[in-house]
C-alpha atoms as a PDB file:
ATOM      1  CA  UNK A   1       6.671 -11.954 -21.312  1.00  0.00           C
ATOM      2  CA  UNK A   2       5.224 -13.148 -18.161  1.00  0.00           C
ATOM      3  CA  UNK A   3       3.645 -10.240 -16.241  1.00  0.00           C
ATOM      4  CA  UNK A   4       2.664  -9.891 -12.058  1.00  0.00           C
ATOM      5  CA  UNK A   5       1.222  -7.538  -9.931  1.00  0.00           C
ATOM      6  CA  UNK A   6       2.993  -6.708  -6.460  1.00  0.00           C
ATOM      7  CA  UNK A   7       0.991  -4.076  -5.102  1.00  0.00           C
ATOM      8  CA  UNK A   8      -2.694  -4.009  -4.963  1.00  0.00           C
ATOM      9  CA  UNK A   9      -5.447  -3.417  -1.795  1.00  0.00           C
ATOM     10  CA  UNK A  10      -9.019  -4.921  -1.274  1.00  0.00           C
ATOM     11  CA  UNK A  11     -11.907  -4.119   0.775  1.00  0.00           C
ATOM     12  CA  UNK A  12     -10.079  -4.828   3.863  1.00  0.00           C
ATOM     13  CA  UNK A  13      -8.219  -1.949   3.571  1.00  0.00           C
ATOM     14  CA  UNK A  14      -9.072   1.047   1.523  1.00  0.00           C
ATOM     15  CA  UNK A  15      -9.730  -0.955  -2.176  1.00  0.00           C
ATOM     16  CA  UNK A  16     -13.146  -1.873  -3.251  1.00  0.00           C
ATOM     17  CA  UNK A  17     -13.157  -4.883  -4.322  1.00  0.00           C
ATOM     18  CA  UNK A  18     -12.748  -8.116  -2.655  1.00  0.00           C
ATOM     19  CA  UNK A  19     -10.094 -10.575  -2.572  1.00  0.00           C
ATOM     20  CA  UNK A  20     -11.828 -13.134  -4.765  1.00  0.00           C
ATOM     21  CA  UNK A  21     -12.681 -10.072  -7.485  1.00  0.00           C
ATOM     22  CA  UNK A  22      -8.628  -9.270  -7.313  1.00  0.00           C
ATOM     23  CA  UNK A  23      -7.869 -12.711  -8.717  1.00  0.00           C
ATOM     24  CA  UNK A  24     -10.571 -12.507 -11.374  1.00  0.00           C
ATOM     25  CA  UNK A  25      -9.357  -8.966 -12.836  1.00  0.00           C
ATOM     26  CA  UNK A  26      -5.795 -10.434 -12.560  1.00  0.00           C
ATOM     27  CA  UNK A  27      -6.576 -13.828 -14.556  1.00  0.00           C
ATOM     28  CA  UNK A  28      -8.513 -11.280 -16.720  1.00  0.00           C
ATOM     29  CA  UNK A  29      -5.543  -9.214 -17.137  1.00  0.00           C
ATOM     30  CA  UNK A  30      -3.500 -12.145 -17.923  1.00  0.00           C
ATOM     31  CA  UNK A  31      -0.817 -12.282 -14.786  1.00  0.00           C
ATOM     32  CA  UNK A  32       0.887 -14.596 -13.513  1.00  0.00           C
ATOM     33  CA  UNK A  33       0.788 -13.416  -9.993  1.00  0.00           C
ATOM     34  CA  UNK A  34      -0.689 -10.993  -7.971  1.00  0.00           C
ATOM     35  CA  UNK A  35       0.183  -9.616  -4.534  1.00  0.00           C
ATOM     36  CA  UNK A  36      -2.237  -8.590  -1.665  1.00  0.00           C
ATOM     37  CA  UNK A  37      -0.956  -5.415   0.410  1.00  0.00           C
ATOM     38  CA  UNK A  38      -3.773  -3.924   1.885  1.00  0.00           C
ATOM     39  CA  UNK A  39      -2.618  -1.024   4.399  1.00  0.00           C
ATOM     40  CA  UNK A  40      -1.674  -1.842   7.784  1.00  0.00           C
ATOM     41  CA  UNK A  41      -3.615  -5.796   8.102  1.00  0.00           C
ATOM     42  CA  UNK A  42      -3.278  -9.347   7.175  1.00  0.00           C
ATOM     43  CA  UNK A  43      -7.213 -10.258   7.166  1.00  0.00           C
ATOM     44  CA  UNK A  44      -7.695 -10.533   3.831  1.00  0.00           C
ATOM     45  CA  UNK A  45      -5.222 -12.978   3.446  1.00  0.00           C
ATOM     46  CA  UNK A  46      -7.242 -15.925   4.043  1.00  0.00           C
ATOM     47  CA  UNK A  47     -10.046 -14.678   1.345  1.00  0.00           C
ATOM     48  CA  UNK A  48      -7.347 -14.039  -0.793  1.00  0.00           C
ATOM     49  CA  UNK A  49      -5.362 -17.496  -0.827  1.00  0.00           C
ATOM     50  CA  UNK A  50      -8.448 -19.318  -1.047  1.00  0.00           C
ATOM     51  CA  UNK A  51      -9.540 -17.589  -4.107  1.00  0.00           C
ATOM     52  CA  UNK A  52      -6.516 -17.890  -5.836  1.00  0.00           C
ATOM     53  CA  UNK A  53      -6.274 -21.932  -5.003  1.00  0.00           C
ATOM     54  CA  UNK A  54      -6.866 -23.322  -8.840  1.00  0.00           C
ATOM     55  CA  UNK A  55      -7.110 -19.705 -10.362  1.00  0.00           C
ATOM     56  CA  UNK A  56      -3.326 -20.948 -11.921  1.00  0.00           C
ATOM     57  CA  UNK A  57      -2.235 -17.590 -10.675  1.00  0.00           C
ATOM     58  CA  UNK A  58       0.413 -17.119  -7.726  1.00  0.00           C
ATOM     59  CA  UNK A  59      -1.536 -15.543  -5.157  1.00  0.00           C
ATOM     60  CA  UNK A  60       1.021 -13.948  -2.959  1.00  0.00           C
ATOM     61  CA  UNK A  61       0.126 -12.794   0.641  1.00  0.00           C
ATOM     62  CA  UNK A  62       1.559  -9.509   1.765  1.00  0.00           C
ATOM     63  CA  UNK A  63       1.383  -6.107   3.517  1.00  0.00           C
ATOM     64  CA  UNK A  64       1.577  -2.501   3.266  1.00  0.00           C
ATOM     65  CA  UNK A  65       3.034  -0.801   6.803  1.00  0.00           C
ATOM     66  CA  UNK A  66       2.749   2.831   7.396  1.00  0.00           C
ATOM     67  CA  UNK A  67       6.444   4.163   8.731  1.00  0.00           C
ATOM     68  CA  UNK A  68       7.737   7.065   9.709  1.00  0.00           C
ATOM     69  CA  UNK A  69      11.531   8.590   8.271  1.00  0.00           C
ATOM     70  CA  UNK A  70      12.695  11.966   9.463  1.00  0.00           C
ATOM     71  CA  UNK A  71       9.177  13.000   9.841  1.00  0.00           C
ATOM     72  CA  UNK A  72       8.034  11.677   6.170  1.00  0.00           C
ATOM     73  CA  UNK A  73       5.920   8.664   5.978  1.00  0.00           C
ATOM     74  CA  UNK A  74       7.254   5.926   3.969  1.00  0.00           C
ATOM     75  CA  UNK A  75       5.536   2.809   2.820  1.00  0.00           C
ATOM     76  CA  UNK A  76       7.182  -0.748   3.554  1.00  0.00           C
ATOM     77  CA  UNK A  77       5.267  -3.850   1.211  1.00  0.00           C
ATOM     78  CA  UNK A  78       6.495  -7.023   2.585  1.00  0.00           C
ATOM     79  CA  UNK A  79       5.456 -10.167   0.508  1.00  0.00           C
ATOM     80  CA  UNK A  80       5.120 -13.654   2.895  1.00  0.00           C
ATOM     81  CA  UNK A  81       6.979 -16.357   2.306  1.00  0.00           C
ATOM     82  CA  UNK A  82       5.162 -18.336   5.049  1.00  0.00           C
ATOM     83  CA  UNK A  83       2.271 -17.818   6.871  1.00  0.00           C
ATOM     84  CA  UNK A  84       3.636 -18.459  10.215  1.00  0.00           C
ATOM     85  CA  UNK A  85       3.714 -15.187  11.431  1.00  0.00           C
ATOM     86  CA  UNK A  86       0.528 -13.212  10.665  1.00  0.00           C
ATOM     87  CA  UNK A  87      -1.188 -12.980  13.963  1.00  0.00           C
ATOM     88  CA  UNK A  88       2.030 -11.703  15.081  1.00  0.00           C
ATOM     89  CA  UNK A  89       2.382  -8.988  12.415  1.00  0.00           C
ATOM     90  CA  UNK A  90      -1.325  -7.992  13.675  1.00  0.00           C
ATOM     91  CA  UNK A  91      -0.281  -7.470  16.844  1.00  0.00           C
ATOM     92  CA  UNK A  92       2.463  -5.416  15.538  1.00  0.00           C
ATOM     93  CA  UNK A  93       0.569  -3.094  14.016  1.00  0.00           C
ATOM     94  CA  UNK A  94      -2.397  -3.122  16.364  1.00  0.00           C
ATOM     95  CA  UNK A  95      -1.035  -0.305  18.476  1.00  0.00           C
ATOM     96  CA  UNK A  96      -0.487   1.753  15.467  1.00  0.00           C
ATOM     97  CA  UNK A  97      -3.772   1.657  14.487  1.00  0.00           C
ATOM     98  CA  UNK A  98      -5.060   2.358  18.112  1.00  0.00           C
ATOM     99  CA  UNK A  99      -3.506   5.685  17.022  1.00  0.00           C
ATOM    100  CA  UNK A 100      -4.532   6.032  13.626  1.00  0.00           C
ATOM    101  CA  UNK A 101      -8.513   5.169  14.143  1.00  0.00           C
ATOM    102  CA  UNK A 102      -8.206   7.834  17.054  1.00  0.00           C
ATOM    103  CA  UNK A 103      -6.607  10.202  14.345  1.00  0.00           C
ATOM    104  CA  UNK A 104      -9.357   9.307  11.855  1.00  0.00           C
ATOM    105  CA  UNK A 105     -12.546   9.642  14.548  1.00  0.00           C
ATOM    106  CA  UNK A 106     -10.855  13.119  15.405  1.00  0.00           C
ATOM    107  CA  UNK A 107     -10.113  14.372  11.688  1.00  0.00           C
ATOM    108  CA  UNK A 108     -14.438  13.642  11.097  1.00  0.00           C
ATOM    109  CA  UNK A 109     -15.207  15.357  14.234  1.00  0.00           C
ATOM    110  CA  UNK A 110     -13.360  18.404  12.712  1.00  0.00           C
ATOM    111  CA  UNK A 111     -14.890  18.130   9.416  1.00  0.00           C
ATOM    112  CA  UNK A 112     -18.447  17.582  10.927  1.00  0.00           C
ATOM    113  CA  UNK A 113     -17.578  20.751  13.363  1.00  0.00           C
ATOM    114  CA  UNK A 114     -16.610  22.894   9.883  1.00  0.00           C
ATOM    115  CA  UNK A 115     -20.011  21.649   8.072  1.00  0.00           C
ATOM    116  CA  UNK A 116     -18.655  18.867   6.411  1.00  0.00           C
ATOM    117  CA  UNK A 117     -20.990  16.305   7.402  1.00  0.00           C
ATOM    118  CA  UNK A 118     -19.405  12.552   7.336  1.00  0.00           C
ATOM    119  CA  UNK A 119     -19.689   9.801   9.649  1.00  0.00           C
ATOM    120  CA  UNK A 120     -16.577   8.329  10.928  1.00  0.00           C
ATOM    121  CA  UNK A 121     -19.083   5.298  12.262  1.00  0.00           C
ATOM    122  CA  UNK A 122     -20.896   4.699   8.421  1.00  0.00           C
ATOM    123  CA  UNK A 123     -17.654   4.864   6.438  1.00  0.00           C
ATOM    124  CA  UNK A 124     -16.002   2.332   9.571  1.00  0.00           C
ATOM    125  CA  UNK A 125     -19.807   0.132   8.883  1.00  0.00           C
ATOM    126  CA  UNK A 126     -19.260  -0.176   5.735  1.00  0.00           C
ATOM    127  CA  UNK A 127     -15.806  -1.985   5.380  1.00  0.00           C
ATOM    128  CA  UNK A 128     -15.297  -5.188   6.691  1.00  0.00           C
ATOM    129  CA  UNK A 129     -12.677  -5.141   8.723  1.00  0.00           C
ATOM    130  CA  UNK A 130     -13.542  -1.889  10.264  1.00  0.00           C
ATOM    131  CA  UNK A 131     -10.445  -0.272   9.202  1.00  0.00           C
ATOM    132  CA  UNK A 132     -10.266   3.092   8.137  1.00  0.00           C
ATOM    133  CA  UNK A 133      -7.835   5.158   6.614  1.00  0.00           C
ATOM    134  CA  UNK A 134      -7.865   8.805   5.008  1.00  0.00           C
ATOM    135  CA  UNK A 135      -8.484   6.884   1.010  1.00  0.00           C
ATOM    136  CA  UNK A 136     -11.752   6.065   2.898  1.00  0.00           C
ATOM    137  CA  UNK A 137     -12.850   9.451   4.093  1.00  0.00           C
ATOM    138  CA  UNK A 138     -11.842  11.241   0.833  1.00  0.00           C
ATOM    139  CA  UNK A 139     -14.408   8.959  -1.011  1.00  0.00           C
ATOM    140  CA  UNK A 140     -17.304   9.452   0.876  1.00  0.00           C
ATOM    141  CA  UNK A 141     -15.976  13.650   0.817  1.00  0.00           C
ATOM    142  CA  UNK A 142     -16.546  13.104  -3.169  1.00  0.00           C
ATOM    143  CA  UNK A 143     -19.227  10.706  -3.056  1.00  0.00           C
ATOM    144  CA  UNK A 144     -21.394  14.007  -0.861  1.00  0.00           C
ATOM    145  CA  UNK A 145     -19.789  16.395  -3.283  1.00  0.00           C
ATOM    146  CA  UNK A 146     -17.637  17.972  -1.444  1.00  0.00           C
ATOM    147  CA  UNK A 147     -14.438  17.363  -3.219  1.00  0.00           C
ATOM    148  CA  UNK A 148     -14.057  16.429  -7.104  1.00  0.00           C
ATOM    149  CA  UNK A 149     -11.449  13.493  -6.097  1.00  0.00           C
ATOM    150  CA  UNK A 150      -9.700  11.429  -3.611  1.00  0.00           C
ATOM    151  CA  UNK A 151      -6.542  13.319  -5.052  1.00  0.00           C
ATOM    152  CA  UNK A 152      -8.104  17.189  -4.083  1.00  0.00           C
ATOM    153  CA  UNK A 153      -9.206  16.009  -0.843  1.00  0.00           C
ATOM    154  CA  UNK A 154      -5.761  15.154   0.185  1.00  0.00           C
ATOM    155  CA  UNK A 155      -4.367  18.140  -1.289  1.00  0.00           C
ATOM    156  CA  UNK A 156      -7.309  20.050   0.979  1.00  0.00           C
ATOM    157  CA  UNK A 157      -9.081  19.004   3.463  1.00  0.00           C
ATOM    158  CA  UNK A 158      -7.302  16.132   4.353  1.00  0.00           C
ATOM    159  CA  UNK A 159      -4.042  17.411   4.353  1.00  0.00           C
ATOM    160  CA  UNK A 160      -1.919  18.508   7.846  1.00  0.00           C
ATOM    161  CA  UNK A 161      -2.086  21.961   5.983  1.00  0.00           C
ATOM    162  CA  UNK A 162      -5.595  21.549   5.795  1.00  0.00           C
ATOM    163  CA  UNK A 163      -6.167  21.969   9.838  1.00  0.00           C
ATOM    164  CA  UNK A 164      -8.876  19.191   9.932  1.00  0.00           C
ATOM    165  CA  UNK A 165      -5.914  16.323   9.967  1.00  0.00           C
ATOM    166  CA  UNK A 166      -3.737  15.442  13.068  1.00  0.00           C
ATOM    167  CA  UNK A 167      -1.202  12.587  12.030  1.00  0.00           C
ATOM    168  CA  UNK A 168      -0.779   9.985  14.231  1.00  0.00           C
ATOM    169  CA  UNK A 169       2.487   9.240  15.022  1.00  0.00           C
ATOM    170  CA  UNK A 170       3.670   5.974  13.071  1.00  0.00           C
ATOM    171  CA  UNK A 171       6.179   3.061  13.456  1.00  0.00           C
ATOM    172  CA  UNK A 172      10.145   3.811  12.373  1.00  0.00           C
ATOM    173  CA  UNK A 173      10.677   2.848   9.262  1.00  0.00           C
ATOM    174  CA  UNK A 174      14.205   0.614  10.071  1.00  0.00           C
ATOM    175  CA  UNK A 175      12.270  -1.199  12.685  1.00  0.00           C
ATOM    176  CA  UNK A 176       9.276  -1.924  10.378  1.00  0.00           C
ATOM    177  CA  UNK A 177      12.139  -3.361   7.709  1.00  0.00           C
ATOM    178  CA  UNK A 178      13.835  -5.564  10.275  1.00  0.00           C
ATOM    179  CA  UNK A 179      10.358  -7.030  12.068  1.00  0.00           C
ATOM    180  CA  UNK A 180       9.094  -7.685   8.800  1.00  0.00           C
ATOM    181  CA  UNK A 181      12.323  -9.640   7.825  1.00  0.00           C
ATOM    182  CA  UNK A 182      11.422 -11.845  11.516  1.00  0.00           C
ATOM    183  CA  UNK A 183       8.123 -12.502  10.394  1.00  0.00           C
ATOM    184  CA  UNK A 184       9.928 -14.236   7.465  1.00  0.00           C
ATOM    185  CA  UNK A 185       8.534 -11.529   4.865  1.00  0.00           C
ATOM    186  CA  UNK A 186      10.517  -9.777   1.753  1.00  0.00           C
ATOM    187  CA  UNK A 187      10.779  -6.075   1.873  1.00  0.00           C
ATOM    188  CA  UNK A 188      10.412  -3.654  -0.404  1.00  0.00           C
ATOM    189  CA  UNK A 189      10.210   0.436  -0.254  1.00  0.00           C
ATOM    190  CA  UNK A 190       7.352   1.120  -1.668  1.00  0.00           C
ATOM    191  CA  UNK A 191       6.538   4.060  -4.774  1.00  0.00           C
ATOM    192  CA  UNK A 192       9.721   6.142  -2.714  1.00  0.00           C
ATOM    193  CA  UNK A 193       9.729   8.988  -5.595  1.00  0.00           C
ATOM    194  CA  UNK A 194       6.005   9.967  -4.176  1.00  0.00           C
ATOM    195  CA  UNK A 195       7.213  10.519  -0.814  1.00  0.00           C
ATOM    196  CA  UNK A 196      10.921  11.101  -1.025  1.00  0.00           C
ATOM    197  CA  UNK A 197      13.418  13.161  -3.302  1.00  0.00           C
ATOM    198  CA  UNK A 198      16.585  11.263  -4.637  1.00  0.00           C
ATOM    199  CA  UNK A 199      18.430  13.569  -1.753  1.00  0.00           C
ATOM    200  CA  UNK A 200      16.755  12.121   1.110  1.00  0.00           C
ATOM    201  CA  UNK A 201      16.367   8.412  -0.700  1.00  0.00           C
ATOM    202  CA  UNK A 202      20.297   8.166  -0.833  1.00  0.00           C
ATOM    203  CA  UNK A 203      20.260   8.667   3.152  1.00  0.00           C
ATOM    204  CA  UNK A 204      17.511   6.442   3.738  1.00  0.00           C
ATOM    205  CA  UNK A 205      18.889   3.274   1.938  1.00  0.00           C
ATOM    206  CA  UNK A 206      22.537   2.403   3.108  1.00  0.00           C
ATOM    207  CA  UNK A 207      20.635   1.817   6.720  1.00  0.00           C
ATOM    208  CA  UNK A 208      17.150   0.693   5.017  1.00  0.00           C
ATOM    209  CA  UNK A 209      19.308  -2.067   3.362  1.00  0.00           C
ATOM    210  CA  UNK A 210      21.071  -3.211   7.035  1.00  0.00           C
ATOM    211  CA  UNK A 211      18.196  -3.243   8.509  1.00  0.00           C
ATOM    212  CA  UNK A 212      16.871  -6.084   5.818  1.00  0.00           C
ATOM    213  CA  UNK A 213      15.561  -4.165   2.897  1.00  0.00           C
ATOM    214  CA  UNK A 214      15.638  -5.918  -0.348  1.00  0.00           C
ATOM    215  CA  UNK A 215      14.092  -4.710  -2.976  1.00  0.00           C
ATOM    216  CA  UNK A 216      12.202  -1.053  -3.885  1.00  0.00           C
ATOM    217  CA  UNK A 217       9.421  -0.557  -6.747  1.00  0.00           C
ATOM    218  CA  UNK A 218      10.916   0.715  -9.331  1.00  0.00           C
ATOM    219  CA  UNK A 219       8.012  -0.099 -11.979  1.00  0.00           C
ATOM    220  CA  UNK A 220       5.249   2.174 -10.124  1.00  0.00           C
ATOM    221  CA  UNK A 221       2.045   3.475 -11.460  1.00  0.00           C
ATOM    222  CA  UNK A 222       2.647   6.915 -11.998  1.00  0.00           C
ATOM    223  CA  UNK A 223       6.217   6.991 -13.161  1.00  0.00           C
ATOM    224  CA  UNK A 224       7.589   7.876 -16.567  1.00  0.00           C
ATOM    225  CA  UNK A 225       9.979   5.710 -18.268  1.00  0.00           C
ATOM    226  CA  UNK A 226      12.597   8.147 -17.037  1.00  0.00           C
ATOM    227  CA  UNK A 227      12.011   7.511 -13.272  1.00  0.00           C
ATOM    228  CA  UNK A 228      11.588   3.650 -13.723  1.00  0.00           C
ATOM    229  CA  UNK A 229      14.940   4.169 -15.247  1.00  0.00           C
ATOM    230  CA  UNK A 230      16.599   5.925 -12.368  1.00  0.00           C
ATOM    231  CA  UNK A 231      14.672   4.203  -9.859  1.00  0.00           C
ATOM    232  CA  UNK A 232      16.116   0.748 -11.300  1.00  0.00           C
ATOM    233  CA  UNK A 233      19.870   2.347 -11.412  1.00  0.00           C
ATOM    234  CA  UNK A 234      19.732   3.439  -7.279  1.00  0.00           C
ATOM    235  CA  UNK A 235      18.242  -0.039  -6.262  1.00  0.00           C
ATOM    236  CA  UNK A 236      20.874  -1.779  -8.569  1.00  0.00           C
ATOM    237  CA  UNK A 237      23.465   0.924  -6.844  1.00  0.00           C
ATOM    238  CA  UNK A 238      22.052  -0.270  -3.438  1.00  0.00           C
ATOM    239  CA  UNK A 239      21.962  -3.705  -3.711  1.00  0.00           C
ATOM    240  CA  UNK A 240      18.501  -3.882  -3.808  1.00  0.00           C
ATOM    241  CA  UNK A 241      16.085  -5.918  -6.443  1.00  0.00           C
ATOM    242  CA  UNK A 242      13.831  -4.463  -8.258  1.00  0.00           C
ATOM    243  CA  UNK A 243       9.635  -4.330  -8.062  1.00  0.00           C
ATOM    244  CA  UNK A 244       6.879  -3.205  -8.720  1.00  0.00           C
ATOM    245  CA  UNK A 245       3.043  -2.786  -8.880  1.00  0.00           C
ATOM    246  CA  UNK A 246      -0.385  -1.220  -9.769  1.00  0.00           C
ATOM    247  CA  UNK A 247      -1.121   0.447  -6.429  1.00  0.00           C
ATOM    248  CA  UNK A 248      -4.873  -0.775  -7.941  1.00  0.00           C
ATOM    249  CA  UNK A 249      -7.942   0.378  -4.665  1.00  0.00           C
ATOM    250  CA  UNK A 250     -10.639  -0.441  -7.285  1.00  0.00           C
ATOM    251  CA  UNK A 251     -12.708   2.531  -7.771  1.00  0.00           C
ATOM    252  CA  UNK A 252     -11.082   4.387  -5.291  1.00  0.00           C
ATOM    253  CA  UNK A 253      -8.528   5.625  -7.998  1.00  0.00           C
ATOM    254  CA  UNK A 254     -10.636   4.656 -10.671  1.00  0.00           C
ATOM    255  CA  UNK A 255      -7.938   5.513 -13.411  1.00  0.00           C
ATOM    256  CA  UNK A 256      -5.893   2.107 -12.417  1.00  0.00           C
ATOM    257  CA  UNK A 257      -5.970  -1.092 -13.191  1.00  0.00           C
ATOM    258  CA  UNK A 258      -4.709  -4.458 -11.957  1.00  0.00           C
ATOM    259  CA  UNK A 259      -1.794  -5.013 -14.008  1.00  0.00           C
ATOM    260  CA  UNK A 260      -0.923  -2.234 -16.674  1.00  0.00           C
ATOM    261  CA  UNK A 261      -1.630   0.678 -14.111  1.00  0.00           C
ATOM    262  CA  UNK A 262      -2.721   3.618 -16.397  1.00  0.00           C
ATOM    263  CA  UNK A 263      -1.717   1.476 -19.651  1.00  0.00           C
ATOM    264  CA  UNK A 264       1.591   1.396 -19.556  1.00  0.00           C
ATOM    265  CA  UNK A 265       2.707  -0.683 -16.438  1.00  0.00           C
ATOM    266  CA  UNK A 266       4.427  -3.938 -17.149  1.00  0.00           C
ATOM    267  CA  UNK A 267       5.838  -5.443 -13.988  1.00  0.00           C
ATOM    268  CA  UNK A 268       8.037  -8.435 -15.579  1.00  0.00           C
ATOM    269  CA  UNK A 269       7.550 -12.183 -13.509  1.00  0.00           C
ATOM    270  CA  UNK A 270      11.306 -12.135 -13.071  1.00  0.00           C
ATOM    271  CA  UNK A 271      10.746  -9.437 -10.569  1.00  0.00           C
ATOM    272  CA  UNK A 272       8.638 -12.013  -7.936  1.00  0.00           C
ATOM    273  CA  UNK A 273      10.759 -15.233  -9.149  1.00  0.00           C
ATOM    274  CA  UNK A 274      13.966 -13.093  -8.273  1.00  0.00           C
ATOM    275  CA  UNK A 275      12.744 -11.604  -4.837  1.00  0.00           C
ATOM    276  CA  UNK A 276      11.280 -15.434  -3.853  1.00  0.00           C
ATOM    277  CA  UNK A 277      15.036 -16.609  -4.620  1.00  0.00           C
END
């Protein structure tokens, strides 16, 4: 069975690896194709097509937008099916992340101000694009020993509950799913079951799908066979098609990889051939 990857983030975002290295673990790992959808920006994009131009893999440009549902954040991946539009999906997003470097420059100040000494301006240096989100800051918390992983500094110091963090406030989640649909992308609710009970999903999607929405991961990283099973009978109850991905941020979560996720992950080619259709 042909295999593909629809959720994975590079350097210009919070992964560590670069565009080109993304095509090389997923010709390695024996996809077919492979999605960018670094958080918030379309700059890899260019880095990533032109890697992926004789790689025989389907290198398929996308995005990850941070929204906002009844006060939860919710991730929207939409996957291009032109490039026509991605200086004005920057744009969109630009104001967003006006608010969200502010956020991140404040939650270091706090940290410093505690004795937790990281530089908002060397973790910023050291990406390319200059954008920085929490993923970033919990790394270089680790890397100085201050937390064991990126997954206890977001359940500590980086949480709202945590004091240190201030969340900035973030683009509506219908509006993200119909602007994406203008700049001719596909969308898809990302990993939902980490952010959302099946309560709160049921409300979200009869609008989610007006607004555009057409698919929702069902095949994620972290779930069981049980929730890929339930999360493939509410997007067939919806309407929606199914998806799915690695989440893979290189050694950021160092436990995933492009492609089989934690070993078991098997997002079927049908899934991108059906969602292109």
């Amino acid at each position: 069975m042909k295999l593909c990857d629809l959720h994975t983030h590079s350097i210009y975002s919070d992964g560590t690896c670069t565009p080109a290295e993304l095509i090389d673990l997923a010709k390695a790992a024996g996809l077919s194709a492979i999605a960018l959808t670094d958080h918030n920006t379309v700059s890899g994009i260019p880095a990533f097509l032109e890697a992926g131009k004789g790689s025989g893999l389907i290198a398929v440009p996308g995005i990850e937008v941070s929204s906002d549902f009844m006060g939860t954040e919710l991730h929207i991946v939409g996957l291009f099916r032109s490039l026509d539009h991605l200086d004005a999906v920057e744009a969109y997003v630009s104001d967003y992340l006006v608010r969200k470097e502010q956020s991140n420059i404040d939650l270091c100040s706090n940290l410093c101000a505690a004795g937790y000494v990281v530089s908002y301006d060397e973790i910023k240096a050291a990406t390319p694009d200059g954008v920085v989100n929490r993923a970033l800051i919990a790394a270089e918390l680790m890397r100085k020993g201050y937390v064991g992983s990126i997954g206890e500094a977001f359940t500590s110091l980086l949480s709202k509950k945590g004091g240190f963090y201030h969340e900035p406030e973030k683009l509506d989640a219908y509006e993200v799913i119909g602007k994406l649909r203008e700049f001719d992308a596909i969308p898809i609710l990302a990993h939902s079951f980490l952010s959302m009970d099946e309560d709160m999903l049921r409300a979200f999607l009869p609008r989610a799908k007006q607004a555009g929405l057409a698919a929702m991961e069902t095949d994620y990283v972290t779930y069981d066979m049980a929730t890929v099973e339930r999360a493939r009978a509410i997007a067939a109850e919806f309407g929606l098609l199914p998806s799915g991905g690695s989440d893979f941020h290189g050694t950021n979560k160092p436990d995933i990889r492009i492609g089989v996720g934690k070993g078991s992950l098997a997002v079927p080619m049908a899934y991108y051939e059906n969602l292109v259709k």
